[in-house]
Protein backbone atom coordinates (compact mmCIF):
# COMPACT_ATOMS: atom_id res chain seq x y z
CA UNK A 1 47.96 -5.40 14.80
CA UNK A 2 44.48 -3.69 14.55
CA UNK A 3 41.80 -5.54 16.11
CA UNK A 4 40.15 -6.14 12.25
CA UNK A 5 43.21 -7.46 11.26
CA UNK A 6 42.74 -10.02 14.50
CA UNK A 7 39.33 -10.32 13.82
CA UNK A 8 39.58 -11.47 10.23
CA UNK A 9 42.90 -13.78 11.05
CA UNK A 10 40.38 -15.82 13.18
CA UNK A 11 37.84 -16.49 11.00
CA UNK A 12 36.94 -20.29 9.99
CA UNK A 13 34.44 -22.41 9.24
CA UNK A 14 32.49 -24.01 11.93
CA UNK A 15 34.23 -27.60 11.43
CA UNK A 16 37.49 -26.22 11.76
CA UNK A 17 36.80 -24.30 14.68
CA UNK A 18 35.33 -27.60 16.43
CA UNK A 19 38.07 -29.32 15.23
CA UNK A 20 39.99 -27.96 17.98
CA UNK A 21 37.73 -29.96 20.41
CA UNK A 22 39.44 -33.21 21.87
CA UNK A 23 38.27 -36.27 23.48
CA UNK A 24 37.68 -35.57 27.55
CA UNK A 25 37.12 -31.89 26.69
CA UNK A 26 34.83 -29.55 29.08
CA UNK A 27 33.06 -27.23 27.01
CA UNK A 28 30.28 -24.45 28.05
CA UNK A 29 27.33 -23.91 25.90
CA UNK A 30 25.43 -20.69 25.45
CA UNK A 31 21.85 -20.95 26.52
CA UNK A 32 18.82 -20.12 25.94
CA UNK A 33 17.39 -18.75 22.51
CA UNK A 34 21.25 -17.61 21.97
CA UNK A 35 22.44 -21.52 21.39
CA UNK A 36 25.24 -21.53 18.35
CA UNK A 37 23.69 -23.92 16.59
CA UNK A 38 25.43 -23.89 13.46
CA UNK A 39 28.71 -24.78 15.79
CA UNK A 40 26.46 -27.07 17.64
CA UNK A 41 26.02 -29.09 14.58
CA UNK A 42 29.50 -29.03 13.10
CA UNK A 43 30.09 -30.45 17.01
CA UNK A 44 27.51 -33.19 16.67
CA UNK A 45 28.92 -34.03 13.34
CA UNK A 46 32.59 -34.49 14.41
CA UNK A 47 31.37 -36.59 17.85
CA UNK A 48 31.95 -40.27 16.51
CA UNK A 49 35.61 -39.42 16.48
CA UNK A 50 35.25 -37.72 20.24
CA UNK A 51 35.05 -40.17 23.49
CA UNK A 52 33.90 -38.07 26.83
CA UNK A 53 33.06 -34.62 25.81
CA UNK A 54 31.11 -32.69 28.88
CA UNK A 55 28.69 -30.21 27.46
CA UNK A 56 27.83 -27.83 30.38
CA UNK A 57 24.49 -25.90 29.90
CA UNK A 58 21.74 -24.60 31.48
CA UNK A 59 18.57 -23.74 29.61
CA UNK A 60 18.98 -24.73 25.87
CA UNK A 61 16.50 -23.99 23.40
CA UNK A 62 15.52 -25.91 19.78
CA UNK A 63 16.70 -29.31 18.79
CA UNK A 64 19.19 -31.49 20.72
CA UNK A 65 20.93 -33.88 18.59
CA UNK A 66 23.84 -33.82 21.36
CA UNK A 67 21.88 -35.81 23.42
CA UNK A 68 20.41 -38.25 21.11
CA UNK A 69 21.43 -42.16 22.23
CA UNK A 70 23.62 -42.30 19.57
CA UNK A 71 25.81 -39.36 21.28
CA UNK A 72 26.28 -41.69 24.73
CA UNK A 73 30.27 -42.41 25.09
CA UNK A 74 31.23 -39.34 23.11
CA UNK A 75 29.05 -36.01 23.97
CA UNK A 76 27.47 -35.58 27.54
CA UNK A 77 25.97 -33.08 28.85
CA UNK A 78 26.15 -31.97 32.37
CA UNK A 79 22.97 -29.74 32.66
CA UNK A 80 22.24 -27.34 35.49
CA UNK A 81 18.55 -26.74 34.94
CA UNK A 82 17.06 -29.41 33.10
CA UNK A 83 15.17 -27.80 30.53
CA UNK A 84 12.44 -30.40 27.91
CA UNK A 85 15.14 -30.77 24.96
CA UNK A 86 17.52 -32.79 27.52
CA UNK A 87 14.68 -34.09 30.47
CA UNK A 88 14.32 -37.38 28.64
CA UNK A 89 17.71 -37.83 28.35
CA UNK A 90 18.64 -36.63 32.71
CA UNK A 91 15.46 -38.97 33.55
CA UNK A 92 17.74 -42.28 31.19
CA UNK A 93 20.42 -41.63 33.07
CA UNK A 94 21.98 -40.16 29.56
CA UNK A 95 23.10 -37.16 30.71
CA UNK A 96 24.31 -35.29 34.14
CA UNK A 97 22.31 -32.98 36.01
CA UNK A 98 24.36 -30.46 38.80
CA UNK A 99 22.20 -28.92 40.94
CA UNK A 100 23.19 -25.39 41.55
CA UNK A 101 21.47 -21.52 42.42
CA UNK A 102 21.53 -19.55 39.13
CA UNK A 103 23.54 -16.81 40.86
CA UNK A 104 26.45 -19.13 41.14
CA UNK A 105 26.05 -21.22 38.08
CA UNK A 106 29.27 -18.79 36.53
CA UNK A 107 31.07 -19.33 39.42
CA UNK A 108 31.66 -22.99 39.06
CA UNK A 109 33.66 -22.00 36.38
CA UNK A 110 35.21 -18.76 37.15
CA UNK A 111 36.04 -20.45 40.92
CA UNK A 112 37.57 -23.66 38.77
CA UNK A 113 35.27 -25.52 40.37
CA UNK A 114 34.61 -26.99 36.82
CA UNK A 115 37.31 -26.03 34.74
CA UNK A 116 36.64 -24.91 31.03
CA UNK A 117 38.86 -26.04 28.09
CA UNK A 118 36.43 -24.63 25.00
CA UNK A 119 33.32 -21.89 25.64
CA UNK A 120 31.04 -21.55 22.81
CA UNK A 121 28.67 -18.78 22.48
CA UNK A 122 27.11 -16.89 20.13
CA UNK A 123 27.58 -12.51 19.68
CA UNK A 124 26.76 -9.87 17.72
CA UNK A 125 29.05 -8.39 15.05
CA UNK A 126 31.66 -6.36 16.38
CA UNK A 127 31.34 -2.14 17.23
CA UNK A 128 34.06 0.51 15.81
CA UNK A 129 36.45 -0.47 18.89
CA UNK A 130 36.58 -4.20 18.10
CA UNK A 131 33.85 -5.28 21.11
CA UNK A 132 31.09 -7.95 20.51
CA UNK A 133 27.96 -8.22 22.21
CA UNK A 134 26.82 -11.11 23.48
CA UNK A 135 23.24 -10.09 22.60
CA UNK A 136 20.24 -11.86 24.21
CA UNK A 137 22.09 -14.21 26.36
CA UNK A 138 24.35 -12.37 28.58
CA UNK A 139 24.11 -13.34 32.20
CA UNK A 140 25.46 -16.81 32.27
CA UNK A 141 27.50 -16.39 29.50
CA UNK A 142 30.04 -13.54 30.43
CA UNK A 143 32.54 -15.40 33.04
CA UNK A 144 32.12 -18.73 31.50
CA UNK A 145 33.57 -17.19 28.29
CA UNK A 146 36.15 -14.82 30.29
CA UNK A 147 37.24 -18.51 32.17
CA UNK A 148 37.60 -20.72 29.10
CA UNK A 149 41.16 -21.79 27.67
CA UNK A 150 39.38 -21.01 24.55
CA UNK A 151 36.60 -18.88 22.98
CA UNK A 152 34.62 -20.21 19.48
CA UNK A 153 32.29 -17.47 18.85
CA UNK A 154 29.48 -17.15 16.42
CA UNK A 155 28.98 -13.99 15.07
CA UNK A 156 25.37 -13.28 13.52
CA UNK A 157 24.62 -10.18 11.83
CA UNK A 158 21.29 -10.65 13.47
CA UNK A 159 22.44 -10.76 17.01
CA UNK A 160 21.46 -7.51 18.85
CA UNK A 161 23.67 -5.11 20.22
CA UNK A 162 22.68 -5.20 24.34
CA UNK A 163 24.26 -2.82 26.62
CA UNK A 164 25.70 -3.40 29.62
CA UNK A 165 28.32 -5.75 31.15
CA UNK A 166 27.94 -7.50 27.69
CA UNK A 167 31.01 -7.25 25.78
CA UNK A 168 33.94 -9.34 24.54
CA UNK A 169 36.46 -7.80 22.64
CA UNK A 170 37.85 -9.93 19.44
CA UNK A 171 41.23 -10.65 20.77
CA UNK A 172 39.33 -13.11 23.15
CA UNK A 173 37.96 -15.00 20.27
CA UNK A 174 40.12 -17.46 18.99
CA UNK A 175 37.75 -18.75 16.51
CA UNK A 176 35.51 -16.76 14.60
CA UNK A 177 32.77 -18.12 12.65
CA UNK A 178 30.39 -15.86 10.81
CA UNK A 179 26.80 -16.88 10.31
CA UNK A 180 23.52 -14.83 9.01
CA UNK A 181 20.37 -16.59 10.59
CA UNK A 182 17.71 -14.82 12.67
CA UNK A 183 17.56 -15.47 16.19
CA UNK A 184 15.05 -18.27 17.20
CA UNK A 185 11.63 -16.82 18.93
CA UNK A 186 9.99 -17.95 21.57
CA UNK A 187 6.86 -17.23 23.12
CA UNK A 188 6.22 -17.80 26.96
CA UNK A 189 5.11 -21.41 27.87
CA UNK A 190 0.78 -22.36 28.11
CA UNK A 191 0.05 -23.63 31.77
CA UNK A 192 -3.46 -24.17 33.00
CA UNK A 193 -6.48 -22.76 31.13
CA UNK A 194 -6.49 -19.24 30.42
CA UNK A 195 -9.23 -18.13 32.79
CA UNK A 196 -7.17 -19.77 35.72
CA UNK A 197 -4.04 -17.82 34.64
CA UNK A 198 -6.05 -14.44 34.10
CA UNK A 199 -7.41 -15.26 38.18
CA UNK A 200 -3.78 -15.79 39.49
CA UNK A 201 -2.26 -12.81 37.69
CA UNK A 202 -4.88 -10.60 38.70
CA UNK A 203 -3.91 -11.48 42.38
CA UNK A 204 -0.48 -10.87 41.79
CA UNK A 205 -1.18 -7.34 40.42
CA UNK A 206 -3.28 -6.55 43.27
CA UNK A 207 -0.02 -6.99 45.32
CA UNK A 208 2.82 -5.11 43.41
CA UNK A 209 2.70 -1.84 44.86
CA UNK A 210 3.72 1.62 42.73
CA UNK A 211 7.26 1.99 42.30
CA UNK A 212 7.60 -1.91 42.72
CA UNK A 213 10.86 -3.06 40.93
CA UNK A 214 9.89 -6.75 39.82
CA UNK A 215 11.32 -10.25 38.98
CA UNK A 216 9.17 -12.07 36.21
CA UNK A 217 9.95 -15.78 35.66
CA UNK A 218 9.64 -17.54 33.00
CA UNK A 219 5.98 -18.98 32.15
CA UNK A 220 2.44 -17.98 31.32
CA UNK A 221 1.47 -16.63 34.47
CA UNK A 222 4.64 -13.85 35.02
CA UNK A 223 4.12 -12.83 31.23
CA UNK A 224 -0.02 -12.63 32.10
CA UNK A 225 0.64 -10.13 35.23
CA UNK A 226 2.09 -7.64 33.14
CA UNK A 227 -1.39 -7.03 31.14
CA UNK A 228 -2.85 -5.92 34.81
CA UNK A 229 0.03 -3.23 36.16
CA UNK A 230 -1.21 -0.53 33.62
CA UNK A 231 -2.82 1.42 36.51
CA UNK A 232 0.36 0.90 38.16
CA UNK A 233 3.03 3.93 38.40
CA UNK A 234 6.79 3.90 38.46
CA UNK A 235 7.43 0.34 38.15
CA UNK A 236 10.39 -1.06 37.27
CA UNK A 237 12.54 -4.45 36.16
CA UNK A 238 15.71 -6.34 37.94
CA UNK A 239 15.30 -10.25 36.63
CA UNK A 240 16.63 -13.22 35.57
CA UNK A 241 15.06 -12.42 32.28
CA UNK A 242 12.44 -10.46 30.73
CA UNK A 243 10.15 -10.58 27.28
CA UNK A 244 8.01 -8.79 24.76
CA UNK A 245 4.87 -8.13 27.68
CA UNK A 246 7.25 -5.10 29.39
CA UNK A 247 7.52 -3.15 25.60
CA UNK A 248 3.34 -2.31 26.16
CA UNK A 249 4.35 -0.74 29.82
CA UNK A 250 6.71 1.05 28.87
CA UNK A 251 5.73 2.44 25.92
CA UNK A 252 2.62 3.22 28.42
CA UNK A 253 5.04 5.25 30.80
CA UNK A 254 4.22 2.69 33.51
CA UNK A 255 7.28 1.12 33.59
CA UNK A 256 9.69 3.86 34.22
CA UNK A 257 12.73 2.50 36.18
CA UNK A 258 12.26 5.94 38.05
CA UNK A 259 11.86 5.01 41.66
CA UNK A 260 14.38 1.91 41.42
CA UNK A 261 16.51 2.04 44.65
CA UNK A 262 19.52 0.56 42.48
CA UNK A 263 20.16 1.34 38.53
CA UNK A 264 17.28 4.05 38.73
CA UNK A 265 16.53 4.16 35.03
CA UNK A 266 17.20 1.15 34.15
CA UNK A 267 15.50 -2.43 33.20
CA UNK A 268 18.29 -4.80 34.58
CA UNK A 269 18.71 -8.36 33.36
CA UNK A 270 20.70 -11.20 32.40
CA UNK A 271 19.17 -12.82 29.37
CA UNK A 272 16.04 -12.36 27.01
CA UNK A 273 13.34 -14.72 25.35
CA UNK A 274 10.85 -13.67 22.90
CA UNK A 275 9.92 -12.62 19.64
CA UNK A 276 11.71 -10.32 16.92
CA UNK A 277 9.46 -7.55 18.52
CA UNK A 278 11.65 -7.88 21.76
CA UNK A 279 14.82 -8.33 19.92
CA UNK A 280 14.59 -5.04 17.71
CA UNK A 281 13.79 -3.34 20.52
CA UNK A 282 16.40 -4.36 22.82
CA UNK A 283 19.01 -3.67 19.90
CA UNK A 284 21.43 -0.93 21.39
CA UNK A 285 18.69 0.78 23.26
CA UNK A 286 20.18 2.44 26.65
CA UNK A 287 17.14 1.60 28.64
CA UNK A 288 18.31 -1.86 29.01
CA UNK A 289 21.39 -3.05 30.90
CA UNK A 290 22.32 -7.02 30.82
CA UNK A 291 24.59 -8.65 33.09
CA UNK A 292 26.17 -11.64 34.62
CA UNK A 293 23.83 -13.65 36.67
CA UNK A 294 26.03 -13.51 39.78
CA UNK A 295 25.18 -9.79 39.97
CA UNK A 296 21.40 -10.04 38.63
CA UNK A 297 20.39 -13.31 40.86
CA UNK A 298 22.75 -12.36 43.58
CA UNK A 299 20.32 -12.08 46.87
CA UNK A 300 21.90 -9.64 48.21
CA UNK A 301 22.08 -6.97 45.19
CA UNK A 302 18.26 -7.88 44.59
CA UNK A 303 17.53 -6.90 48.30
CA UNK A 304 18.98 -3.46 47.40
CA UNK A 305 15.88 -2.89 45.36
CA UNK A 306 12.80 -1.55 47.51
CA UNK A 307 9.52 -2.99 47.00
CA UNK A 308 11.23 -5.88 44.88
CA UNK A 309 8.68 -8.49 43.61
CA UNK A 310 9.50 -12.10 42.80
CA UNK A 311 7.15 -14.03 41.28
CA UNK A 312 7.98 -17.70 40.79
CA UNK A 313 5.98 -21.12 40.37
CA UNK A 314 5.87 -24.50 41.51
CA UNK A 315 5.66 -27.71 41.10
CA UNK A 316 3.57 -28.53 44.36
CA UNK A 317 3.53 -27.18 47.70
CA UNK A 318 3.01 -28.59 51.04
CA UNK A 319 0.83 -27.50 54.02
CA UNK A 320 3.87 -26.37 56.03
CA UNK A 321 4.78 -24.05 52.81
CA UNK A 322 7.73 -26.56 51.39
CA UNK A 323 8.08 -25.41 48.02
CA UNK A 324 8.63 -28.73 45.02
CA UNK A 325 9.87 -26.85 41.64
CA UNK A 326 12.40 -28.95 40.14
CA UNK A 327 11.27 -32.47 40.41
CA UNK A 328 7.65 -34.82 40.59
CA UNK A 329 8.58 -37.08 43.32
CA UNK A 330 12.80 -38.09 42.59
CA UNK A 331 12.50 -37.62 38.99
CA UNK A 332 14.31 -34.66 37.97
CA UNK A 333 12.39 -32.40 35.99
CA UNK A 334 13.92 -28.92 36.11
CA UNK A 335 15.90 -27.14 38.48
CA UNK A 336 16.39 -24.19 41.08
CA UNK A 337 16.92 -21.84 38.93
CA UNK A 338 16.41 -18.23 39.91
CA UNK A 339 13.61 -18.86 42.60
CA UNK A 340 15.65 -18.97 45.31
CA UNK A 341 17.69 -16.06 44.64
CA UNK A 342 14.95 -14.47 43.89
CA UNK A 343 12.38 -15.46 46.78
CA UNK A 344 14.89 -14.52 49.69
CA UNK A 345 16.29 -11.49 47.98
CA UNK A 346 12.70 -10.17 48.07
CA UNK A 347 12.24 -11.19 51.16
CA UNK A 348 15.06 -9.01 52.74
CA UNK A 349 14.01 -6.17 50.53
CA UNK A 350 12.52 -3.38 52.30
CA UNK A 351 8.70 -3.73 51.50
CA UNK A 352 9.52 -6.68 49.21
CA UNK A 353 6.92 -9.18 48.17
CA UNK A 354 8.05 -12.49 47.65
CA UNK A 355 5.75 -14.32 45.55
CA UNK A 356 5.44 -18.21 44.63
CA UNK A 357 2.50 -18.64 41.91
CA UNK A 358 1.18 -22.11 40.52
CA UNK A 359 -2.76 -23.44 39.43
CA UNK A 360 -4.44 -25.35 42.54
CA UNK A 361 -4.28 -28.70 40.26
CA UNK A 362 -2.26 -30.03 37.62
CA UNK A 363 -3.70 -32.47 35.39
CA UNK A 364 -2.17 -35.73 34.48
CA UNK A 365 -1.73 -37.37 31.01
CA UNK A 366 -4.41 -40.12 31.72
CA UNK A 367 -6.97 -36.75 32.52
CA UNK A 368 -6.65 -37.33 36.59
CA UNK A 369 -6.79 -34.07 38.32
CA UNK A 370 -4.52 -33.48 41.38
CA UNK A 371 -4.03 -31.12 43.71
CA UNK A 372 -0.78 -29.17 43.72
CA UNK A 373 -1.35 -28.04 47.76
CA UNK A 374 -0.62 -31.10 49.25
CA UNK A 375 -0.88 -32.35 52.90
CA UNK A 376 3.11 -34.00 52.22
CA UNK A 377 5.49 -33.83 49.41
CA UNK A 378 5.59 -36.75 47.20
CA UNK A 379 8.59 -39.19 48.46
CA UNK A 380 11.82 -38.02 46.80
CA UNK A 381 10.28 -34.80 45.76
CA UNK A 382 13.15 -31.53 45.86
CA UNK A 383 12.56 -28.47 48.33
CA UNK A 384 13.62 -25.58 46.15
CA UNK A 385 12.18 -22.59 48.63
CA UNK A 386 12.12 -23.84 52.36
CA UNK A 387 8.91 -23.25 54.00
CA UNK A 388 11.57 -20.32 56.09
CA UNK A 389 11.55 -18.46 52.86
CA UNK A 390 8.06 -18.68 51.71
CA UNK A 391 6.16 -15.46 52.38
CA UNK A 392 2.59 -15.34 49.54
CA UNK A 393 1.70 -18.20 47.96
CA UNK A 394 -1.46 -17.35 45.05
CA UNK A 395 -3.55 -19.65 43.20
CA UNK A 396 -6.67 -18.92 41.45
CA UNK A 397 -8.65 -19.25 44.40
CA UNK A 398 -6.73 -16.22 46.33
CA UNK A 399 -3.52 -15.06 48.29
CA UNK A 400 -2.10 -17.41 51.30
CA UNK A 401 0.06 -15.31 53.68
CA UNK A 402 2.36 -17.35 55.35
CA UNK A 403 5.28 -14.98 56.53
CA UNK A 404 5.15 -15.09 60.78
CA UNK A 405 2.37 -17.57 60.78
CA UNK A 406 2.36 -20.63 63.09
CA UNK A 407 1.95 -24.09 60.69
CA UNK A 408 -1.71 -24.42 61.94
CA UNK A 409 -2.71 -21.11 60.67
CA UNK A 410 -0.43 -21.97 56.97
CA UNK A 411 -1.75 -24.83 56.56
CA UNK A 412 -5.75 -23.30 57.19
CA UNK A 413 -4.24 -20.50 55.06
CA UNK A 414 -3.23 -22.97 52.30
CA UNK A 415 -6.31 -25.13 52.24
CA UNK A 416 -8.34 -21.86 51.92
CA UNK A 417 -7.13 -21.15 48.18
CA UNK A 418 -6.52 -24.97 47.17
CA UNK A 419 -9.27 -26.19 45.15
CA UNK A 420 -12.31 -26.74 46.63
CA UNK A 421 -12.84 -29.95 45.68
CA UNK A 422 -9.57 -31.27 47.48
CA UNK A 423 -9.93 -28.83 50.60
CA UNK A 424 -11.90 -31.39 52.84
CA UNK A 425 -9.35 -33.96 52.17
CA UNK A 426 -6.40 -31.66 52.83
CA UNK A 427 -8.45 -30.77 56.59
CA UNK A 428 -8.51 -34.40 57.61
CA UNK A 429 -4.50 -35.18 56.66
CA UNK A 430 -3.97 -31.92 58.15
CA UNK A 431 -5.58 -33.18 61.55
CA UNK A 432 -4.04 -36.62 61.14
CA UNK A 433 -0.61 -34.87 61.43
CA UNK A 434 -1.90 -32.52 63.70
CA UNK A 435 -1.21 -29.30 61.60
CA UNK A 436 -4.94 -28.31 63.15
């Protein structure tokens, strides 16, 4: 049988292909902006006849009816970075949060760890041979979909066509529903005021060398560094993730992929997030390479790239260099998520520069101000990047080099670009616990 014979035998509407879904189910969930949301609906629909559905996710973006109240006996998700559509929901005790690196979030399923009865995910029509991309979200998506008993599949004639380790053939599908709706946009987060953005990322530039291959997170202050590197030369990409800001570099001829140590050539990824700028351009354009996140976020294939940058953020950070980016005190706000992998992978890269990145304050709802360099972490609060892996730390008020240094000269270093106004309280707790 010809694979468009397959292809067509397989198509259904979405509530028949949820249909197939049974009570105490585990079912994967594409992330990100590549969420199948017209199966996601059909889903929520058919859940008051469902008792004990896991949803496993990671970062899902736009609305999330399968986590409203009224979902509790009969969808629940089991989240493995806790991103704002299901916080309110971890933090009621509503739904499940697994804490796990981002370079092995595919394995719990590939490994069995967490078995998979259903994957849904969302690709791009199929090519001449019968293969479907999986488009914008490829890195987390790939094994869980290769591991699943079985495959329900969106198809959107407005999915791009990434290259790469990004295909799935349609005899893996066994349900195929098409759909015609444009992939959602999404522009990188607001944190801090501008001007204290602009200060950090024009730190962070000051520190990526030429030829640097980098790792951008997600978040204002990753997407704001790119506007400084156009004096930069040979730069190139191996991330988590990447958006619109690295079209303007290398249309520039700044970002090259030339000097990359591994994929020379080549912008490297696992997933997108943007606007319809970024996904036009991606669409079948050879420059660009997705793949699974246990080969992007794997420390050990990041170290492979010289002069690999990682810049990451944090929640707060502690005068012995403890790193707090997935939780305010014990409530759970986020997760790991690539920092790690990232962080120590640049730190065994030769001439890396690991980088974590955050405003010296936060301010609170009620307008207090607080300082995010702290003399202790707040009881209960989750170390993401031990203070053994933490090499630059930048805030608006400079760069703190911690890499080799005793804790009295890190915590000296770290009071030096806190904010001034908390700096004489940070030198008498660092006394009290004799830091100085």
């Amino acid at each position: 049988m010809s694979w468009k014979s397959i292809y067509q035998s397989r198509v259904v509407s979405a509530d028949e292909a949820v249909s197939v879904i049974n009570s105490g189910m585990r079912l994967f969930l594409t992330g990100n902006v590549s969420v199948p949301k017209i199966l996601l609906a059909a889903l929520v629909r058919r859940a008051p006849t469902l008792h004990n559905v896991e949803i496993c996710q990671a970062l899902t973006v736009g609305p999330a009816d399968f986590v409203a109240p009224e979902m509790e006996g009969h969808l629940r998700v089991n989240t493995m970075f806790i991103s704002a559509n299901v916080r309110k929901a971890v933090q009621e005790g509503r739904a499940d949060f697994t804490p796990v690196l981002l370079s092995e979030f595919p394995l719990l399923f590939k490994n069995k760890v967490l078995p998979l009865d259903v994957a849904m995910i969302h690709v791009s029509p199929p090519d001449e041979h019968g293969f479907c991309s999986l488009g914008v979200e490829v890195g987390l998506t790939k094994s869980a979909a290769e591991s699943a008993t079985l495959v329900i599949a969106e198809v959107n004639e407005q999915m791009p066509r990434t290259l790469g380790d990004s295909f799935i053939h349609v005899s893996r599908l066994n349900y195929v529903v098409p759909v015609n709706y444009p992939i959602p946009e999404m522009a990188m987060a607001e944190e801090g005021d501008k001007e204290t953005v602009e200060k950090i990322a024009g730190f962070i530039a000051d520190l990526i060398p030429d030829g640097a291959t980098m790792q951008m997170g997600i978040g204002a202050i990753p997407d704001a560094v790119l506007n400084y590197l156009f004096h930069k030369k040979d730069l190139g990409i191996h991330s988590e993730l990447f958006s619109e800001g690295v079209i303007d570099l290398v249309e520039a001829g700044v970002l090259t992929n030339a000097r990359k140590s591994l994929h020379p050539g080549k912008i490297v990824a696992g997933f997108v997030l943007g606007t319809k700028r970024l996904y036009d351009w991606i669409d079948d354009n050879p420059l660009i390479e997705l793949h699974r996140s246990e080969y992007v976020n794997d420390p050990f294939v990041i170290a492979q790239n010289d002069r690999m940058v990682a810049i990451n953020s944090a929640i707060e950070i502690d005068l012995t260099g403890q790193v707090c980016a997935d939780s305010i005190g014990p409530k759970l706000y986020s997760g790991v998520g690539g920092q790690l992998d990232f962080i120590y992978g640049a730190s065994r890269s030769k001439g890396g520069v690991p980088i974590i990145a955050m405003p010296s304050v936060s301010t609170l709802r009620d307008g207090t101000v607080v300082t995010k360099i702290t003399a202790m972490l707040k009881q209960g609060a989750g170390v993401v990047t031990s203070r053994n892996h933490v090499r630059f730390v930048v805030t608006e008020f400079g760069v703190a080099e911690l890499y080799g240094k005793t804790i009295r000269q890190r915590a000296q270093a770290l009071i030096n670009v806190a904010h001034p106004q908390f700096r004489e309280e940070l030198h008498a707790k660092a006394r009290e616990l004799n830091y100085l």
